[in-house]
C-alpha atoms as a PDB file:
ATOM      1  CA  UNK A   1      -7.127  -6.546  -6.443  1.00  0.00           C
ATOM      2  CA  UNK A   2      -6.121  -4.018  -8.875  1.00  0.00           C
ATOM      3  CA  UNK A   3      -7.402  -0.178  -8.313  1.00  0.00           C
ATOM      4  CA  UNK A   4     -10.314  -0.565 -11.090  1.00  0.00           C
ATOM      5  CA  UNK A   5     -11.533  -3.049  -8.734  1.00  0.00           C
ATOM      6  CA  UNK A   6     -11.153  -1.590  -6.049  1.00  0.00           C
ATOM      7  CA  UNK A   7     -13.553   1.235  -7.738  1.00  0.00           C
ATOM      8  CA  UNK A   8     -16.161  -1.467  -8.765  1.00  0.00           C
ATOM      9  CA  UNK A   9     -16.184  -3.079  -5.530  1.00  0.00           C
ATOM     10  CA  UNK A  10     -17.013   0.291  -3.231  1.00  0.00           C
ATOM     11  CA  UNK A  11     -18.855   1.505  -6.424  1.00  0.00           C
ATOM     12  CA  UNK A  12     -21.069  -1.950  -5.432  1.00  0.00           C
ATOM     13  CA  UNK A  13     -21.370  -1.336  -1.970  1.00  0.00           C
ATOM     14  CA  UNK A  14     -22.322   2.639  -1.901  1.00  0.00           C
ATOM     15  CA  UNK A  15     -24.617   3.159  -4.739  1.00  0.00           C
ATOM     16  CA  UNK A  16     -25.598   6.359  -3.554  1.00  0.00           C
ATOM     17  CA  UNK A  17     -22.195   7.718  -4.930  1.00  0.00           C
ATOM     18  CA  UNK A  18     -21.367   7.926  -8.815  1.00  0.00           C
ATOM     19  CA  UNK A  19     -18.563   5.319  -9.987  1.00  0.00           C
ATOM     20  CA  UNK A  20     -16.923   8.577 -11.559  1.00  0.00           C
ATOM     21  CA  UNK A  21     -17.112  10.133  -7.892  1.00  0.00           C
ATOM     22  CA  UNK A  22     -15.674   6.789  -6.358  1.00  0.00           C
ATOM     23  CA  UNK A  23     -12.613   7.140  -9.275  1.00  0.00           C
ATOM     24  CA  UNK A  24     -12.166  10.696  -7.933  1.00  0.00           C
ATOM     25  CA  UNK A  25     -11.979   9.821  -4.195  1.00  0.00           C
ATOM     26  CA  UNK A  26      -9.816   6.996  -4.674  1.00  0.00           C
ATOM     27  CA  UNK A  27      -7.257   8.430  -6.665  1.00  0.00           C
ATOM     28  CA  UNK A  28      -7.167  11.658  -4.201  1.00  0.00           C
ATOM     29  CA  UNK A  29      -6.568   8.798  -1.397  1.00  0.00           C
ATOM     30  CA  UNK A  30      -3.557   7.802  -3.335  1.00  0.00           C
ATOM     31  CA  UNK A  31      -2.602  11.069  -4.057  1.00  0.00           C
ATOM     32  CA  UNK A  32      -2.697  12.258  -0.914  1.00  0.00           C
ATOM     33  CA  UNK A  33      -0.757   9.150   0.442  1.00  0.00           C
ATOM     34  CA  UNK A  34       1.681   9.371  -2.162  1.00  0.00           C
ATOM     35  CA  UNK A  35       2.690  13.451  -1.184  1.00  0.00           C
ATOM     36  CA  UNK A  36       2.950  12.279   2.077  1.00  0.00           C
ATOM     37  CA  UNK A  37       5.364   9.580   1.888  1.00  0.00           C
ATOM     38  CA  UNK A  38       7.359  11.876  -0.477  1.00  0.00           C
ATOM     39  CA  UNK A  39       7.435  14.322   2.357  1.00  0.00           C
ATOM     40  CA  UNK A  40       8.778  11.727   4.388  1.00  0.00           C
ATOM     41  CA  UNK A  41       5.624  11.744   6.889  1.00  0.00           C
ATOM     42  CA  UNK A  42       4.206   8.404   8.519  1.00  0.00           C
ATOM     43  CA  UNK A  43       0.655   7.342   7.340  1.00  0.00           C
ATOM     44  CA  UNK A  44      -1.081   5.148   9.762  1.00  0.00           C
ATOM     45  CA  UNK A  45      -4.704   3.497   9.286  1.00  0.00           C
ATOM     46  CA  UNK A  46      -5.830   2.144  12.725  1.00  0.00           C
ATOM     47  CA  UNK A  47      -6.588  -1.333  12.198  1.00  0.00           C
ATOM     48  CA  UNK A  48      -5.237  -2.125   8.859  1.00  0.00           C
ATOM     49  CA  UNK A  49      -1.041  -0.859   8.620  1.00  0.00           C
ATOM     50  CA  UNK A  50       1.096   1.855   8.834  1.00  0.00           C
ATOM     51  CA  UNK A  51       3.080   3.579   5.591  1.00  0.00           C
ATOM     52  CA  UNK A  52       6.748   5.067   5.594  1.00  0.00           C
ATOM     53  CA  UNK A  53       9.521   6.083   3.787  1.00  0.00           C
ATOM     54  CA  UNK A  54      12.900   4.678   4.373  1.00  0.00           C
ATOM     55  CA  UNK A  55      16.070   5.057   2.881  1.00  0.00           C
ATOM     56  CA  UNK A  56      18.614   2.378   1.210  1.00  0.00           C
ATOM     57  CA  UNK A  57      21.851   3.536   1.214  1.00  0.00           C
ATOM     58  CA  UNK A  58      24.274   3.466  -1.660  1.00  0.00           C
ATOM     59  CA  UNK A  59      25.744   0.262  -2.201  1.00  0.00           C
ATOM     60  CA  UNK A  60      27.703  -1.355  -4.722  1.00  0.00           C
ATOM     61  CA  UNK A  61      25.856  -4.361  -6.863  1.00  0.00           C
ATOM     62  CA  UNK A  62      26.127  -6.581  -9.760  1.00  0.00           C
ATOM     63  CA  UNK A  63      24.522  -6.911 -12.956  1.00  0.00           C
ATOM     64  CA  UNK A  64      22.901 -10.452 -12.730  1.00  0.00           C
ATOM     65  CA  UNK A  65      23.758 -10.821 -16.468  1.00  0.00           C
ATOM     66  CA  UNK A  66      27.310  -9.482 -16.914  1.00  0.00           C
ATOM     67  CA  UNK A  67      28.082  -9.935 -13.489  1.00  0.00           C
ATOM     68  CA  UNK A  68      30.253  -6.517 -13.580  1.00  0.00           C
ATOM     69  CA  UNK A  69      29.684  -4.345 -10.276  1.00  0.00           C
ATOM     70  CA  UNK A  70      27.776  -1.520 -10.453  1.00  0.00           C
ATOM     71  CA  UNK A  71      26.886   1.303  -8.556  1.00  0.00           C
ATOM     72  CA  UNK A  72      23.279   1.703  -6.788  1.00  0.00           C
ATOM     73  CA  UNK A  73      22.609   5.205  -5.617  1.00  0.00           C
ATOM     74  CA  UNK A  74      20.977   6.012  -2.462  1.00  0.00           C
ATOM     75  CA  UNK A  75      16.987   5.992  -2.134  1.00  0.00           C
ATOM     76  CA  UNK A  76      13.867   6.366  -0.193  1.00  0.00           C
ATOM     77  CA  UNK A  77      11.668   3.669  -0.798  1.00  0.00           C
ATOM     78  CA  UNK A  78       7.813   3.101   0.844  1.00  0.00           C
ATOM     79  CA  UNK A  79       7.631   0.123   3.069  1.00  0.00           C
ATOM     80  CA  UNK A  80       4.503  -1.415   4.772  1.00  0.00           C
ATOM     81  CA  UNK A  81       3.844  -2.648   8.209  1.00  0.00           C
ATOM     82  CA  UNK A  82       1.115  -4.623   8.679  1.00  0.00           C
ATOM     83  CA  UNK A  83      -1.461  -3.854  11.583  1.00  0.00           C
ATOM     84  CA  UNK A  84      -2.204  -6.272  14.295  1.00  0.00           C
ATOM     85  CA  UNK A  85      -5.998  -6.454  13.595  1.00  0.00           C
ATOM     86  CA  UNK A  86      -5.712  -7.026  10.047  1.00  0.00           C
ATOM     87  CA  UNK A  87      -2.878  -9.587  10.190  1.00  0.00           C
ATOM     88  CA  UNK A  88      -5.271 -11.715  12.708  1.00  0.00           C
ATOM     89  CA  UNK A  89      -8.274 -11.439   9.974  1.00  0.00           C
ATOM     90  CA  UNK A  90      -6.054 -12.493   7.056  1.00  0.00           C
ATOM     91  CA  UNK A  91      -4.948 -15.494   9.592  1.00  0.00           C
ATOM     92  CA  UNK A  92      -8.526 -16.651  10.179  1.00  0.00           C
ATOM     93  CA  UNK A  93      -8.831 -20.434   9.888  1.00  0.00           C
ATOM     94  CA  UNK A  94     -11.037 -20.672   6.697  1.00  0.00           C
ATOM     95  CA  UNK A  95     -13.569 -22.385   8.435  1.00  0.00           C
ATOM     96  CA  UNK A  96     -14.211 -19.395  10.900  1.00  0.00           C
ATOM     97  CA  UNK A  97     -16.349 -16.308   9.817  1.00  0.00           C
ATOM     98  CA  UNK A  98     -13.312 -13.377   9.656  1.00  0.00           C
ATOM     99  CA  UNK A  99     -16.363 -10.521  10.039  1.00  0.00           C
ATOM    100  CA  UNK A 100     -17.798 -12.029  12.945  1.00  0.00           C
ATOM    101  CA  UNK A 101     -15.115 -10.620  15.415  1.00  0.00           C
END
């Protein structure tokens, strides 16, 4: 699902608010998650996953192509962890209803 349909989709299912108004909301969601993780604070959605920052270390690695080494600087990249209630829904045998429980 890319973000525009992510819009369409809650845009669908709340027509009370203006798709512009949905755009607005959902980027200041991502915003907001986005300053967070860049100030190295922990985002967690009960029920869907948590959010962090971590940070690779400097390491030395090769160009796939050339195969000469080269160096990789140290970073902070986000990383995911998947809730327990919504890794049981996306495991749902296909024949069972995954909003019934």
């Amino acid at each position: 699902m890319t973000k525009s349909q992510l819009i369409e989709t809650v845009a669908s299912r709340v027509q009370s608010v203006s798709k512009k108004d949905i755009e607005v909301i959902v980027d200041t969601i991502f915003s907001c998650m986005t300053e967070s993780l860049t100030r190295d604070e922990r985002i967690e959605i009960r029920g869907f996953g948590s959010f962090v920052s971590k940070v690779r270390e400097a390491r030395e690695g090769r160009n796939p192509k050339t195969g000469e080494k080269v160096s990789v600087p140290k970073k902070r990249t986000p990383f995911f962890t998947v809730g327990k209630e919504l890794k049981e829904r996306v495991n749902v045998k296909k024949d069972q209803n995954p909003t019934s429980g």
